[in-house]
Every structure is written in structure tokens, then in C-alpha cells.
Protein backbone atom coordinates (compact mmCIF):
# COMPACT_ATOMS: atom_id res chain seq x y z
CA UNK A 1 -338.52 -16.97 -23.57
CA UNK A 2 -342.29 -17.51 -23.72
CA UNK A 3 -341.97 -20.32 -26.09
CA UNK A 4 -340.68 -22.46 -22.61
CA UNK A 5 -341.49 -26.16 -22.86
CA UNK A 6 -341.15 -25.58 -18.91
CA UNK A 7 -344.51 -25.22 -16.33
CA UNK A 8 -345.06 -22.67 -13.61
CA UNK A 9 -342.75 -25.32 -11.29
CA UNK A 10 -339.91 -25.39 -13.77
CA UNK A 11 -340.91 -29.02 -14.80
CA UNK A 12 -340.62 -30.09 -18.74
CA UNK A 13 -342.83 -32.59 -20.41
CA UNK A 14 -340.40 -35.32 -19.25
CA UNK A 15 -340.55 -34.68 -15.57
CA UNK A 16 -337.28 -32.93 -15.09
CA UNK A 17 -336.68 -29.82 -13.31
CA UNK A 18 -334.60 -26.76 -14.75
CA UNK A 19 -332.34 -27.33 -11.71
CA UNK A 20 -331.47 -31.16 -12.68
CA UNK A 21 -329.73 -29.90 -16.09
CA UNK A 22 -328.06 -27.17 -13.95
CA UNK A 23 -326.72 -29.90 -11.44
CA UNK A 24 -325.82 -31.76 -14.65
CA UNK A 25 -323.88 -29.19 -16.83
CA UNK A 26 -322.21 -27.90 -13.45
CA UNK A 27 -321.03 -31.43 -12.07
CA UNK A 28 -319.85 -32.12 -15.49
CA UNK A 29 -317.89 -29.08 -15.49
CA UNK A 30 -316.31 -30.17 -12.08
CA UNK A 31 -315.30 -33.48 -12.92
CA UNK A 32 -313.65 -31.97 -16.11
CA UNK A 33 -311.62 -29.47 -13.83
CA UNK A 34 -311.19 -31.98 -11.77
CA UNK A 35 -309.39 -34.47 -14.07
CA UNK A 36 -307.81 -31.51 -15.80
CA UNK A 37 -305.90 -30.54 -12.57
CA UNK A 38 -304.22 -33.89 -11.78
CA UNK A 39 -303.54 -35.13 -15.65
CA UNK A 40 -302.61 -31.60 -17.33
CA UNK A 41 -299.28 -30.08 -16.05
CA UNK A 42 -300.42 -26.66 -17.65
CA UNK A 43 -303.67 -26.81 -16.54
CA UNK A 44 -302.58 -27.45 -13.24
CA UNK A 45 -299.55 -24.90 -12.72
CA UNK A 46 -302.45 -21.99 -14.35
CA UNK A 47 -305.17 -22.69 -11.33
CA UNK A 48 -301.71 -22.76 -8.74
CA UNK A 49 -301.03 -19.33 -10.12
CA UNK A 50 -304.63 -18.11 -9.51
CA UNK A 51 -304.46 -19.42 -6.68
CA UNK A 52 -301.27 -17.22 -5.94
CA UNK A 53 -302.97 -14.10 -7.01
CA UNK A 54 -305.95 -14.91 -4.55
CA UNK A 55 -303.40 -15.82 -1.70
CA UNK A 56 -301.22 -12.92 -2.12
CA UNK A 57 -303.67 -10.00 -2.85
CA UNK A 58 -303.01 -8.57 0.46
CA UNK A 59 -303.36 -10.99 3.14
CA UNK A 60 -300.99 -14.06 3.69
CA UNK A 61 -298.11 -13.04 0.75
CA UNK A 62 -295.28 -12.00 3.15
CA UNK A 63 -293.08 -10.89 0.22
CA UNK A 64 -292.94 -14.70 -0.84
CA UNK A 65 -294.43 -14.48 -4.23
């Protein structure tokens, strides 16, 4: 970790900050899921089961699922 090409203020030798490649990598990441939920039917149906699990873990499940 010492061999950083990062200053004190998390600032490269280009100008950008740590936190812009974060923002990059994690919007990235959420356009991915994003298209991945509407175009791929098993994609889709796995985050509507986790979404299950998260619904009926004890609170709003009602004996439905």
C-alpha cells in the first residue's frame, strides 16, 4: 500500500480522486443490474426471490410465501 500513486487528498497524478473510480465501478455495476433485471428472465425471477426472503423474514409474509 505505500507504493500509492495517490496524495494525502486521495488525488492521482491525473487529477482524479479515489472516490471518482468508486462512483465509476459502482454506477457501472448498477446499470448492469439494472439492464440485467428487465432483459434476463432468470436474473430477474433470482432478485424477486431475494426479495421474498427479505419480505417474509418475519414481518409482512402472512403465510403467503
Amino acid at each position: 500500500m505505500s507504493d500509492s500513486k495517490f496524495d494525502e487528498n486521495g488525488i492521482d497524478p491525473m487529477g482524479t480522486h479515489w472516490l471518482q473510480y468508486v462512483a465509476f465501478a459502482f454506477s457501472g455495476f448498477a446499470i448492469f443490474t439494472t439492464w440485467a433485471f428487465f432483459f434476463d428472465y432468470k436474473f430477474h425471477n433470482f432478485i424477486l426471490k431475494i426479495m421474498r426472503i427479505l419480505d417474509c423474514s418475519g414481518f409482512n409474509c402472512n403465510g403467503v410465501y
